[in-house]
PDB file of N, CA and C in Angstrom:
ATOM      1  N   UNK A   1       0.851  -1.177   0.000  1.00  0.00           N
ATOM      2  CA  UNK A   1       0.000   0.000   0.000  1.00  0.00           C
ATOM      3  C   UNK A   1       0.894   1.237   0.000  1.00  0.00           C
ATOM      4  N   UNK A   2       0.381   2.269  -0.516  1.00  0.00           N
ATOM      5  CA  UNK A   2       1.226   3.526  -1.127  1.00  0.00           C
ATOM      6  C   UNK A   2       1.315   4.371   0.083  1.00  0.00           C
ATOM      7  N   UNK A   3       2.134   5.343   0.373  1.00  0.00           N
ATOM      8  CA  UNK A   3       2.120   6.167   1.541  1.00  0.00           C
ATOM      9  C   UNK A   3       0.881   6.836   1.494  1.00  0.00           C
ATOM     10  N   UNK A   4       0.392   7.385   0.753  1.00  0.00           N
ATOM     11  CA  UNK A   4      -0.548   8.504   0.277  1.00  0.00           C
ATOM     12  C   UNK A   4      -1.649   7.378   0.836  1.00  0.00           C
ATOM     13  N   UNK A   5      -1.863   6.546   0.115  1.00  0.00           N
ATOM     14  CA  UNK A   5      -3.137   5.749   0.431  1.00  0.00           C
ATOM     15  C   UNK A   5      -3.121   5.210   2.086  1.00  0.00           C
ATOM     16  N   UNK A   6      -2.235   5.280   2.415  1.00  0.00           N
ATOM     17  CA  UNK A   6      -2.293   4.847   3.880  1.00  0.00           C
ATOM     18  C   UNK A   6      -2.594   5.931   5.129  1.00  0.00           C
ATOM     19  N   UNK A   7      -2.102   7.144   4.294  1.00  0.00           N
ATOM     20  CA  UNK A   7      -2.381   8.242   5.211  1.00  0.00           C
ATOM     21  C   UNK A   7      -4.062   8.545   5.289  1.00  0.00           C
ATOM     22  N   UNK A   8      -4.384   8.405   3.419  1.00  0.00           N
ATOM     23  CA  UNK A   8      -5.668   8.402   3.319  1.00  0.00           C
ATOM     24  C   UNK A   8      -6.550   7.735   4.326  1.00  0.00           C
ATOM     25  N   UNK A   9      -6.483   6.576   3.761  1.00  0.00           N
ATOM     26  CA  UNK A   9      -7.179   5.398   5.240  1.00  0.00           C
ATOM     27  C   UNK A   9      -7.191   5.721   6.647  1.00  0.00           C
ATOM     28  N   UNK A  10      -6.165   6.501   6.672  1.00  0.00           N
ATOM     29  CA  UNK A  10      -5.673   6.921   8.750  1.00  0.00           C
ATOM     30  C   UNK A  10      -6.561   7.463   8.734  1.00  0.00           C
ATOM     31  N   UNK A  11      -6.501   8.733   7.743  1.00  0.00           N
ATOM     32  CA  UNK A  11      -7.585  10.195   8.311  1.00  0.00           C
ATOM     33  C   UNK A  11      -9.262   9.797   7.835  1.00  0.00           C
ATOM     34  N   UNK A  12      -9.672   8.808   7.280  1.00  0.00           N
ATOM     35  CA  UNK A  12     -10.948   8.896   7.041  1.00  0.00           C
ATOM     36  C   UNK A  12     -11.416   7.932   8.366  1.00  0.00           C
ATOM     37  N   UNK A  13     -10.606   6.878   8.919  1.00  0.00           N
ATOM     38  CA  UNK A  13     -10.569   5.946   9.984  1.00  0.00           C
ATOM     39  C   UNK A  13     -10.634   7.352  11.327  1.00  0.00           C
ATOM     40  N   UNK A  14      -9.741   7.634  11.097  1.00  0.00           N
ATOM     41  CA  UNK A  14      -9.816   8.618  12.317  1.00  0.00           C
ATOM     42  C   UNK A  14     -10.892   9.731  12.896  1.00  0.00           C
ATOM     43  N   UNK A  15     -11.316   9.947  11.656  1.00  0.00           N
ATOM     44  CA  UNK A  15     -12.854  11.035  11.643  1.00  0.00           C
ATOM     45  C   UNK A  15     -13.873  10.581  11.919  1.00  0.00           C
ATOM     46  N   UNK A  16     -13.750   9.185  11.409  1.00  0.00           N
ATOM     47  CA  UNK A  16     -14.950   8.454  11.609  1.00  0.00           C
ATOM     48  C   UNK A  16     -14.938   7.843  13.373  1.00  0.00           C
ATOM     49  N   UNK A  17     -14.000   7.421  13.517  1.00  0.00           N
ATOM     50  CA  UNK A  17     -13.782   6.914  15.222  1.00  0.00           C
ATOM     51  C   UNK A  17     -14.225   8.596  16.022  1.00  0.00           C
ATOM     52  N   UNK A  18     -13.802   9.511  15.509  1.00  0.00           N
ATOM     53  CA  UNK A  18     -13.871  10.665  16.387  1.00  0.00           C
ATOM     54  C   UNK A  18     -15.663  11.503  16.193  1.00  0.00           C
ATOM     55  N   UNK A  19     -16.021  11.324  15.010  1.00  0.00           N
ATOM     56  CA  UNK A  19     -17.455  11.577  15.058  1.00  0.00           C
ATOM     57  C   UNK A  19     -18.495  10.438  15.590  1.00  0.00           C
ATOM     58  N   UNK A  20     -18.364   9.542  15.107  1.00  0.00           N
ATOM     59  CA  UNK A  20     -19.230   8.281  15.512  1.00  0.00           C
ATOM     60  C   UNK A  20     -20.647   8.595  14.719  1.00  0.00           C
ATOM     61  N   UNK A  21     -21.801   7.957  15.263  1.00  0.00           N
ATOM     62  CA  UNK A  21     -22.891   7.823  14.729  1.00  0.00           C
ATOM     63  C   UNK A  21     -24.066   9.294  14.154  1.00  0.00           C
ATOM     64  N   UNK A  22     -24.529   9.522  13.603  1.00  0.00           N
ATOM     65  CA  UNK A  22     -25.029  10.812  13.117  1.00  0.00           C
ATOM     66  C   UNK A  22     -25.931  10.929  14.129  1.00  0.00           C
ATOM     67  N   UNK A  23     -25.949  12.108  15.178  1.00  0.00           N
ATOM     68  CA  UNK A  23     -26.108  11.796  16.468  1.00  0.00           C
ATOM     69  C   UNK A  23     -26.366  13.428  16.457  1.00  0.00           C
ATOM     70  N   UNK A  24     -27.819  14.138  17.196  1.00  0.00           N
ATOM     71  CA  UNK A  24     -27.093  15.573  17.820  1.00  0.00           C
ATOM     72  C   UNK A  24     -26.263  15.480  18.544  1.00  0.00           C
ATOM     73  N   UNK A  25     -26.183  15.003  19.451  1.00  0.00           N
ATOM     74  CA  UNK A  25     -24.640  14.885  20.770  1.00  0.00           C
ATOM     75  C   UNK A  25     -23.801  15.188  19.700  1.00  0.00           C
ATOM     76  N   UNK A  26     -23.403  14.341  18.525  1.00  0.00           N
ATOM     77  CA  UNK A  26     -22.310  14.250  18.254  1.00  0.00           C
ATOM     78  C   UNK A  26     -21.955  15.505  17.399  1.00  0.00           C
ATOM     79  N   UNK A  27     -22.899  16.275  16.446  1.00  0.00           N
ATOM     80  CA  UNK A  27     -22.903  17.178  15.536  1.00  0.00           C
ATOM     81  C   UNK A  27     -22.717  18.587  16.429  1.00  0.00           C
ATOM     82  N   UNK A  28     -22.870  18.388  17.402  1.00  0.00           N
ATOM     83  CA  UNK A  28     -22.719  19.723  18.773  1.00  0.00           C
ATOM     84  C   UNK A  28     -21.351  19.198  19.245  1.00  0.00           C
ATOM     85  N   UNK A  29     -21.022  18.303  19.652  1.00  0.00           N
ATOM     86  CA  UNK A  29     -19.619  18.464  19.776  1.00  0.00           C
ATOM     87  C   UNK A  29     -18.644  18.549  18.516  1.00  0.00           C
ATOM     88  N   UNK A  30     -18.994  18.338  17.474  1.00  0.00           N
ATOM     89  CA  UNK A  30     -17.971  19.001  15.970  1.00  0.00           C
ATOM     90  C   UNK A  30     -18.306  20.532  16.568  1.00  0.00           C
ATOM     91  N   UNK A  31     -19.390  20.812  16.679  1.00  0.00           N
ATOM     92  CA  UNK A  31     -19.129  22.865  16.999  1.00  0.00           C
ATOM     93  C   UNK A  31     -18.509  22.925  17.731  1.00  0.00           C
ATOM     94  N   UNK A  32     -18.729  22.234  18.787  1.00  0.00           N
ATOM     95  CA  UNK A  32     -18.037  23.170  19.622  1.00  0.00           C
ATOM     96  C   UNK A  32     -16.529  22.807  20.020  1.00  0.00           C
ATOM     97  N   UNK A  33     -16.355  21.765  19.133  1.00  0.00           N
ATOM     98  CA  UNK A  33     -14.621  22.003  18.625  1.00  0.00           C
ATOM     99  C   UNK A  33     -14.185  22.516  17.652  1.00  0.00           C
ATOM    100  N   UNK A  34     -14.860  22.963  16.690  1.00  0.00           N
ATOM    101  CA  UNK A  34     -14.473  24.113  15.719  1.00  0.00           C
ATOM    102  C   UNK A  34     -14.712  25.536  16.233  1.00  0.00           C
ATOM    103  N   UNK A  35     -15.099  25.801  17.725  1.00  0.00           N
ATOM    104  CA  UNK A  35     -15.156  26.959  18.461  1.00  0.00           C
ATOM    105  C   UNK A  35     -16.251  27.790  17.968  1.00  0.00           C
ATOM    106  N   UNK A  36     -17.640  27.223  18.394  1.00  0.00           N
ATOM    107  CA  UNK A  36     -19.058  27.306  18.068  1.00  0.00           C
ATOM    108  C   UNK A  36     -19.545  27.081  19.295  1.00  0.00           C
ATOM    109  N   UNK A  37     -19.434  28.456  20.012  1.00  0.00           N
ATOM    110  CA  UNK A  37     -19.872  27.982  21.913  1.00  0.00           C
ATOM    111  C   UNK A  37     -21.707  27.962  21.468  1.00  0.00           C
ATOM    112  N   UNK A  38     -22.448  28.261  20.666  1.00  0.00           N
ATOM    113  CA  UNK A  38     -23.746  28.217  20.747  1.00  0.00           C
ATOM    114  C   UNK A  38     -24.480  26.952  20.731  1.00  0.00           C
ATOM    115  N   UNK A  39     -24.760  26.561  21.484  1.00  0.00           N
ATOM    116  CA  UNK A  39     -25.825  25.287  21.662  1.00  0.00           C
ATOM    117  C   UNK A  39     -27.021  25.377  20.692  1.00  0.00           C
ATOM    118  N   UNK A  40     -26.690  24.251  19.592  1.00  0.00           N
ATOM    119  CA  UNK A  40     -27.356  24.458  18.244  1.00  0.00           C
ATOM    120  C   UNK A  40     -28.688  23.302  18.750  1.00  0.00           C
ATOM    121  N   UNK A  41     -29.724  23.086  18.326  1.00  0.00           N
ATOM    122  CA  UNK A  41     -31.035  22.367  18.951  1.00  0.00           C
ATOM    123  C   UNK A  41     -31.003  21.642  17.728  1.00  0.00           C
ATOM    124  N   UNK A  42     -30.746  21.371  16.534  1.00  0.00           N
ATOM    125  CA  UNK A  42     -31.060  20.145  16.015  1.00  0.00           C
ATOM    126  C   UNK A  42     -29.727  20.311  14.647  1.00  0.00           C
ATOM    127  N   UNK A  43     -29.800  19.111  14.514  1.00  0.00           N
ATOM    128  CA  UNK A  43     -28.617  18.664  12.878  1.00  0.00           C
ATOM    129  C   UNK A  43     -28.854  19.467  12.060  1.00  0.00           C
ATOM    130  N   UNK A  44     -29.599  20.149  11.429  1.00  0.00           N
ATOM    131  CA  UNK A  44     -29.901  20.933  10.629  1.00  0.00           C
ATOM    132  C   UNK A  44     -29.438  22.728  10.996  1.00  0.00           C
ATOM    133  N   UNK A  45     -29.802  22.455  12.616  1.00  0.00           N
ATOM    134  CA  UNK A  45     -29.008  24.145  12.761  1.00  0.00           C
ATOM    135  C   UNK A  45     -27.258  23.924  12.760  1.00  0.00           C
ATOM    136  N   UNK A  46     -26.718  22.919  12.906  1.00  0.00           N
ATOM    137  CA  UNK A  46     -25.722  22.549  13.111  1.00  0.00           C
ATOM    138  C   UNK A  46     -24.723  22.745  11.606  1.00  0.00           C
ATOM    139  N   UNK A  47     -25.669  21.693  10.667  1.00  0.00           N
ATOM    140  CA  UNK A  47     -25.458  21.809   9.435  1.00  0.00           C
ATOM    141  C   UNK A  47     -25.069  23.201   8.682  1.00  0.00           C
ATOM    142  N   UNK A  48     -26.190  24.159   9.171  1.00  0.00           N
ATOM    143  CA  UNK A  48     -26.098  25.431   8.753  1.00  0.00           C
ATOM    144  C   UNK A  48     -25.167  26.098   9.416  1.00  0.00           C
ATOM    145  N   UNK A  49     -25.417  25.795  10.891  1.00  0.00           N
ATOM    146  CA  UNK A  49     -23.779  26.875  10.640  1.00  0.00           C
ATOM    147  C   UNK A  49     -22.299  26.327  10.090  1.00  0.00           C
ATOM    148  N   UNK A  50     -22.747  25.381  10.303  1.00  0.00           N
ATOM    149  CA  UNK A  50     -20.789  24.543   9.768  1.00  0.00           C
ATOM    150  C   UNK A  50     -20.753  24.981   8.027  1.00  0.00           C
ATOM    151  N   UNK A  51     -21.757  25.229   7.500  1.00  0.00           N
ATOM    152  CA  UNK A  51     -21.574  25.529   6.007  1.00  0.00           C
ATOM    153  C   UNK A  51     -20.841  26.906   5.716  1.00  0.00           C
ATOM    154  N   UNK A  52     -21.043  27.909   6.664  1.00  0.00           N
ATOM    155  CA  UNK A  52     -19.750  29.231   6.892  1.00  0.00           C
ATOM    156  C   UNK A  52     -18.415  29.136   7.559  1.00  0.00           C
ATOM    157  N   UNK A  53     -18.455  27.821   7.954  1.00  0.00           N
ATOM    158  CA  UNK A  53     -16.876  27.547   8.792  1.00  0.00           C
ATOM    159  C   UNK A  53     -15.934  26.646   7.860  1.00  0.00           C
ATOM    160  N   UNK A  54     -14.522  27.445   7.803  1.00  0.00           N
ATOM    161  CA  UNK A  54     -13.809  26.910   6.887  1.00  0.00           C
ATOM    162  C   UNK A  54     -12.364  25.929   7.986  1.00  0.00           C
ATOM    163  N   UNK A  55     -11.910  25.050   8.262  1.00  0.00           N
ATOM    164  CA  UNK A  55     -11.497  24.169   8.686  1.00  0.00           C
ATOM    165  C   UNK A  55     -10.732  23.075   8.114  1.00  0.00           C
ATOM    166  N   UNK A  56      -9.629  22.441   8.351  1.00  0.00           N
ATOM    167  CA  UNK A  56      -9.092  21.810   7.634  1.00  0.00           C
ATOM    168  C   UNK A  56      -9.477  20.246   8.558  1.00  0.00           C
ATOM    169  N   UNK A  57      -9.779  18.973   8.124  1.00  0.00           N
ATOM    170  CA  UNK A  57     -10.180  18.204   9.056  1.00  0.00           C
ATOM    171  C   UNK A  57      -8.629  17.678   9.841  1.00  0.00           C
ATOM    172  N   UNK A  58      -7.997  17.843   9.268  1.00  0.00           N
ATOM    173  CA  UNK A  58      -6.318  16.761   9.914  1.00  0.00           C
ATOM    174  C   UNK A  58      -6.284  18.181  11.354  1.00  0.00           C
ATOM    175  N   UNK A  59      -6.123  19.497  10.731  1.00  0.00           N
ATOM    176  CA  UNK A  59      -6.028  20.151  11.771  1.00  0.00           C
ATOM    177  C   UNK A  59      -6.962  20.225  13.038  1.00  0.00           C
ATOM    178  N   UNK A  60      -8.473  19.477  12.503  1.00  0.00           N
ATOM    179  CA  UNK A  60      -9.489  19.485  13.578  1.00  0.00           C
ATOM    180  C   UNK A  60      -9.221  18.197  14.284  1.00  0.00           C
ATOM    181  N   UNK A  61      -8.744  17.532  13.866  1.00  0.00           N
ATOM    182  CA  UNK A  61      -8.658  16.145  14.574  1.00  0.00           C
ATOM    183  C   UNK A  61      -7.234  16.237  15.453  1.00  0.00           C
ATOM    184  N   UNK A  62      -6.156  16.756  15.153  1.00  0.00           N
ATOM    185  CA  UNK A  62      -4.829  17.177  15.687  1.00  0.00           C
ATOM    186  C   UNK A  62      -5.257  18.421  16.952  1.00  0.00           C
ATOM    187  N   UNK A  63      -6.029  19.508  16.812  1.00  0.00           N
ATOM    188  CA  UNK A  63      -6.855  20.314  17.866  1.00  0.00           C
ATOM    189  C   UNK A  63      -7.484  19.518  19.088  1.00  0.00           C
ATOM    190  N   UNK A  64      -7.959  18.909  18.558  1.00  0.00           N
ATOM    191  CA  UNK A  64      -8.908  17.889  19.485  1.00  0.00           C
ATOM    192  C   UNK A  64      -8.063  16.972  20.108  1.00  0.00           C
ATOM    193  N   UNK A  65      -6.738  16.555  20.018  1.00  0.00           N
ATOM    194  CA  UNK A  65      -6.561  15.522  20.791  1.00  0.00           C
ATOM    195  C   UNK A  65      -5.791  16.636  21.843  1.00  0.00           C
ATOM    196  N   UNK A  66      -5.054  17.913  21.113  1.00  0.00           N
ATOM    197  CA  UNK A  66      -4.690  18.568  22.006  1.00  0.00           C
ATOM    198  C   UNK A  66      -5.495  19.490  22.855  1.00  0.00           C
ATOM    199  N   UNK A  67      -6.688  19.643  22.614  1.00  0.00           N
ATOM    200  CA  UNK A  67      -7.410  20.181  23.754  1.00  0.00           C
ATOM    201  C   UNK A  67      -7.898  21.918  23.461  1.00  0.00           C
ATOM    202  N   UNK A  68      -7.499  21.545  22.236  1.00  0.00           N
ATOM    203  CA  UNK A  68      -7.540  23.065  21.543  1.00  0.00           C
ATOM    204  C   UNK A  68      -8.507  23.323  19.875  1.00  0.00           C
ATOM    205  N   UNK A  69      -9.033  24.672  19.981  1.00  0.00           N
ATOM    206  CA  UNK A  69      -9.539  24.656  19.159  1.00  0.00           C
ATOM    207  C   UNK A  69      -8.556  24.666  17.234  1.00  0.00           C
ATOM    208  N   UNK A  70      -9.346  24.487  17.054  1.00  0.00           N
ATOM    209  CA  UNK A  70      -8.344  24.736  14.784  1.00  0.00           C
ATOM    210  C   UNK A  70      -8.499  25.806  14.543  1.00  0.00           C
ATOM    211  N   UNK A  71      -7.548  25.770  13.473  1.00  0.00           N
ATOM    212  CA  UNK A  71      -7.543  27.351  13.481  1.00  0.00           C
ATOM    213  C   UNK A  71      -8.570  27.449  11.942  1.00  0.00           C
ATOM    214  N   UNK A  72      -9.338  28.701  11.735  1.00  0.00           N
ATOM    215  CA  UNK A  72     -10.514  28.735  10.595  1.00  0.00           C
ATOM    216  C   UNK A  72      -9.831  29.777  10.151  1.00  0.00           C
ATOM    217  N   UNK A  73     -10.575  29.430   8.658  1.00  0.00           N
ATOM    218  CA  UNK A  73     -10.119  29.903   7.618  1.00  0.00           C
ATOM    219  C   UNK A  73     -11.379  31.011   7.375  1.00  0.00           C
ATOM    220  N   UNK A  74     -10.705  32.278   6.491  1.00  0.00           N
ATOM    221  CA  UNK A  74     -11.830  33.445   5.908  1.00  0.00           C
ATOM    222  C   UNK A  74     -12.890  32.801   5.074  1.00  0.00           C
ATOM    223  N   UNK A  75     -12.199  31.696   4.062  1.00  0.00           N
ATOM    224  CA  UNK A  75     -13.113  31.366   2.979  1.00  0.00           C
ATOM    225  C   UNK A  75     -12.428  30.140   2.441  1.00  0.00           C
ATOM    226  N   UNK A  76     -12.830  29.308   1.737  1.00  0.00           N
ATOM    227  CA  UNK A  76     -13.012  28.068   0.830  1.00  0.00           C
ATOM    228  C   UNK A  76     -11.315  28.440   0.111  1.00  0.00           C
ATOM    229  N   UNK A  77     -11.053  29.065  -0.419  1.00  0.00           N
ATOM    230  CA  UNK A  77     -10.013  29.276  -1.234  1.00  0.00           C
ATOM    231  C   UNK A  77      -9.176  29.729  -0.266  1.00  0.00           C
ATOM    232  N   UNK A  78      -9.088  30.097   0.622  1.00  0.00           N
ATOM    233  CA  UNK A  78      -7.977  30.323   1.889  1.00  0.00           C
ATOM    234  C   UNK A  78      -7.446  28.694   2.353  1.00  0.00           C
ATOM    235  N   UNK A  79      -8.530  28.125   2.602  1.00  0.00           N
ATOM    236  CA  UNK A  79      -8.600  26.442   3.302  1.00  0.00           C
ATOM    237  C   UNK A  79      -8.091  26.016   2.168  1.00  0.00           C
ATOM    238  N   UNK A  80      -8.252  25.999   0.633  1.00  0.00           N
ATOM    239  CA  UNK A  80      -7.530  24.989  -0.256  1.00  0.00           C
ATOM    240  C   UNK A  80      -6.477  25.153  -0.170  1.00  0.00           C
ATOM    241  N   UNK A  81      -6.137  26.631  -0.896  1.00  0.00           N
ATOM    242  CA  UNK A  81      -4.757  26.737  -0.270  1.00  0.00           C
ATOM    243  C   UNK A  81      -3.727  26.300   0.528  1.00  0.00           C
ATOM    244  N   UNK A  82      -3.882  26.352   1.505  1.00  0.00           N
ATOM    245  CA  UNK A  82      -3.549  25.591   2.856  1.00  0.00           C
ATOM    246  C   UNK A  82      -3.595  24.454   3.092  1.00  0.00           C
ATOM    247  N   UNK A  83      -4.044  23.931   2.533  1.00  0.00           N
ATOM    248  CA  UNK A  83      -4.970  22.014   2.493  1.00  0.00           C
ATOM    249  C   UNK A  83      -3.606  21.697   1.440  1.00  0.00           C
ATOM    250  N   UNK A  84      -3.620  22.362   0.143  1.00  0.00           N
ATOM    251  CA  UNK A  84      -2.874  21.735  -0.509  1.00  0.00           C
ATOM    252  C   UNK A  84      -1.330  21.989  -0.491  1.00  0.00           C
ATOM    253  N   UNK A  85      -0.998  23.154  -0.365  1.00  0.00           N
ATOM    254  CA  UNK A  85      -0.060  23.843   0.642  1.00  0.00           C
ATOM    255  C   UNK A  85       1.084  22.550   1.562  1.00  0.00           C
ATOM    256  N   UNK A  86      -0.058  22.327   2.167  1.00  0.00           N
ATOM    257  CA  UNK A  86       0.509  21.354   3.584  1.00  0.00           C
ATOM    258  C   UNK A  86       0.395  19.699   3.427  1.00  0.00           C
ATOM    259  N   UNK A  87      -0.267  19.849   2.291  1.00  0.00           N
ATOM    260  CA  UNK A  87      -0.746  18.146   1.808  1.00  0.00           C
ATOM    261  C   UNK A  87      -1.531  17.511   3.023  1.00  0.00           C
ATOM    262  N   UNK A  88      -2.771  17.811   3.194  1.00  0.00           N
ATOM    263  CA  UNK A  88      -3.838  17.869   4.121  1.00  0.00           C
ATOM    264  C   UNK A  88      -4.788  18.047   3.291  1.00  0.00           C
ATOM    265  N   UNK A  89      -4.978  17.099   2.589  1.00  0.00           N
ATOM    266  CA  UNK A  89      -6.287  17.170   1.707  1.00  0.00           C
ATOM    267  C   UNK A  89      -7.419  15.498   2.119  1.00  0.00           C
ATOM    268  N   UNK A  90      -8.162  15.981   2.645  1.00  0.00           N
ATOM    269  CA  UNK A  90      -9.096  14.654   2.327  1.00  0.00           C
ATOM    270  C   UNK A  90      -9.741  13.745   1.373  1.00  0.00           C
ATOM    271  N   UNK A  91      -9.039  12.756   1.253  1.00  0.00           N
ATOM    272  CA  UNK A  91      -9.708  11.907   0.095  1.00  0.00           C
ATOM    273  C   UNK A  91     -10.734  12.199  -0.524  1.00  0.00           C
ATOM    274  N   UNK A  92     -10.953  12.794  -1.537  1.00  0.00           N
ATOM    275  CA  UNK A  92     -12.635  13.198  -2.168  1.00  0.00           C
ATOM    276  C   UNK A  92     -13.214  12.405  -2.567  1.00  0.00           C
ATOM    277  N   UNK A  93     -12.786  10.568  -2.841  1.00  0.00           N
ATOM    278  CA  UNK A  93     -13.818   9.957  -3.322  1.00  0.00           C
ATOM    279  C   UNK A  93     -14.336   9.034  -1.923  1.00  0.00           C
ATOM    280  N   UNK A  94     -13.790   9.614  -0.387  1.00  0.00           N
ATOM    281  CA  UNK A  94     -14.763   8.859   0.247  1.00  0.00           C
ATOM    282  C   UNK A  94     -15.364  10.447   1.054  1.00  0.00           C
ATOM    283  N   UNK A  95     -15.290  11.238   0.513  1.00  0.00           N
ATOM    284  CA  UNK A  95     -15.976  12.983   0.722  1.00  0.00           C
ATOM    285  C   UNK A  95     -16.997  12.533  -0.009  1.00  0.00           C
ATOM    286  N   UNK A  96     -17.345  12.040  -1.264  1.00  0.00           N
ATOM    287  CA  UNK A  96     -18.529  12.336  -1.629  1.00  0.00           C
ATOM    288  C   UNK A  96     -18.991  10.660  -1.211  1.00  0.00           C
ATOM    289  N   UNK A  97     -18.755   9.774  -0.737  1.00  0.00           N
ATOM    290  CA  UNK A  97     -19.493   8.826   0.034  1.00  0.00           C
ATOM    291  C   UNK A  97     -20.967   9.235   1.213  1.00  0.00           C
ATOM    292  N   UNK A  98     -19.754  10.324   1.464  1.00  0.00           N
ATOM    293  CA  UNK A  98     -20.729  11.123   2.562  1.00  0.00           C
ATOM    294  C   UNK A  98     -21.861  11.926   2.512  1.00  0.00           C
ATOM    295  N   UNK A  99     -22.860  11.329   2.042  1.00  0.00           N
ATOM    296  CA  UNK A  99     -24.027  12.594   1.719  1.00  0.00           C
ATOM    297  C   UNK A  99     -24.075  13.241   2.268  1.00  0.00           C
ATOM    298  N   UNK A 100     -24.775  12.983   3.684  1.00  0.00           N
ATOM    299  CA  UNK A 100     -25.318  14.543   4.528  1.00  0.00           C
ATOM    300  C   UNK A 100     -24.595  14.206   5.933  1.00  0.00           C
ATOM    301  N   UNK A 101     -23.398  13.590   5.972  1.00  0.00           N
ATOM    302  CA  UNK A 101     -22.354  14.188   7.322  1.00  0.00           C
ATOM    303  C   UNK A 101     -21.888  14.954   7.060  1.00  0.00           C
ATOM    304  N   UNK A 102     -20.955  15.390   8.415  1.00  0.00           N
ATOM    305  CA  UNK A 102     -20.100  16.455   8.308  1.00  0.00           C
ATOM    306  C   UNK A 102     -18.706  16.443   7.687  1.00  0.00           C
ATOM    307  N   UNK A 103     -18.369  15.457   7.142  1.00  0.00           N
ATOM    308  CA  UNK A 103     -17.280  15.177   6.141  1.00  0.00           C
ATOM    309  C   UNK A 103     -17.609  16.280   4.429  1.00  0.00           C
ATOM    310  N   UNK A 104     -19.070  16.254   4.521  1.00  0.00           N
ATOM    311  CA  UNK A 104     -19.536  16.600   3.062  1.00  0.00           C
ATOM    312  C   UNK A 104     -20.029  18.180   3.811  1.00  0.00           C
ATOM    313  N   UNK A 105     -20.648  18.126   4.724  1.00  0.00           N
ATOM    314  CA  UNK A 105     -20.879  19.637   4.918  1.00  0.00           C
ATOM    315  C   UNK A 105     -19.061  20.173   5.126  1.00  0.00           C
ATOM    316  N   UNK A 106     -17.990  20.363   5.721  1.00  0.00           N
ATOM    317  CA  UNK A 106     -16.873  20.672   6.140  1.00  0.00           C
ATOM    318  C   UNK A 106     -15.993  20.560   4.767  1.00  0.00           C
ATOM    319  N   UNK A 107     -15.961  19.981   3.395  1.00  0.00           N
ATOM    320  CA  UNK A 107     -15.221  20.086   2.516  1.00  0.00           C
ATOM    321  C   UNK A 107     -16.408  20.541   1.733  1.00  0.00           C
ATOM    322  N   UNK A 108     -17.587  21.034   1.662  1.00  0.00           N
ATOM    323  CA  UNK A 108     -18.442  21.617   0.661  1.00  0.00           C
ATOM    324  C   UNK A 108     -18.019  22.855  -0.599  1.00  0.00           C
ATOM    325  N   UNK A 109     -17.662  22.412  -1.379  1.00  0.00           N
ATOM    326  CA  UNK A 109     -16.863  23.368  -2.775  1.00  0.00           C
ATOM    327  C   UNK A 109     -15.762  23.067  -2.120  1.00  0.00           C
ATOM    328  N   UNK A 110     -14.759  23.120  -1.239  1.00  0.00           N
ATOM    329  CA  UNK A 110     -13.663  22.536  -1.780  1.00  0.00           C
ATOM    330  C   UNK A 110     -12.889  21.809  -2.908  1.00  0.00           C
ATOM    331  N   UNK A 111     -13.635  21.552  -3.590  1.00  0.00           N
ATOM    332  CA  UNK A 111     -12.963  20.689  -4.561  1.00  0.00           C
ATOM    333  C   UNK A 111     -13.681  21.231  -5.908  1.00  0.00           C
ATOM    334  N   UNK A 112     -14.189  22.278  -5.955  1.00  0.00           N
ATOM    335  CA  UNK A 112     -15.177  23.291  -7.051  1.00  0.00           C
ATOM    336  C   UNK A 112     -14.266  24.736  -6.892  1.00  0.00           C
ATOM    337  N   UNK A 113     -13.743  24.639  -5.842  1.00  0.00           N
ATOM    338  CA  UNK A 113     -13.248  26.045  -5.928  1.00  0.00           C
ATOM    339  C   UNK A 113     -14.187  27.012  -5.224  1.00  0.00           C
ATOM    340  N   UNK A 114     -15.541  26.562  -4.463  1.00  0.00           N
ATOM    341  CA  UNK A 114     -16.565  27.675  -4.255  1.00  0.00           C
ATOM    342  C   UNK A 114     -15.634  28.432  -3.275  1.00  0.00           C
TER     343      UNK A 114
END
């Protein structure tokens, strides 16, 4: 197995162990580790706000074990940048596996350029 593909596998293994089941519990704690102190009442308010937060996931998952929030980006083209920059890009063909988690809301146009 290729380096690239193995790193791949780590970080989609790892997001997935760290989100778990499509859960409010769980979609309120992605906010409020992307530093979203507002207590959102259902997946859908959650959804909506994570669609203005720009985030890189390796850096949200590296934040989180240290106890700290990631650092956000102005916009979509700031985060690619940086994503590709640092070679911190998430696999896009198991991004679009993801219909309506937060894997697919959190890389949304990323890969369009929006």
């Amino acid at each position: 197995m290729s380096k690239k593909k193995n790193k791949n596998n780590k970080i989609v293994g790892e997001f997935a162990r760290y989100f778990g089941e499509n859960t409010l519990e769980n979609w309120q704690r992605l906010c409020r580790d992307i530093g979203i102190d507002t207590e959102l009442p259902s997946i859908t308010k959650c959804r909506e706000v994570l669609k203005s937060v720009h985030v890189n996931i390796y850096d949200l998952l590296n934040a989180v074990r240290q106890g700290a929030t990631p650092q956000r980006f102005g916009n979509t083209r700031q985060l690619a940048q940086y994503s590709i920059a640092n070679k911190k890009i998430y696999p896009r063909h198991m991004a679009e596996k993801d219909k309506v988690g937060p894997v697919r809301v959190l890389l949304r146009g990323l890969f369009r350029g929006e």
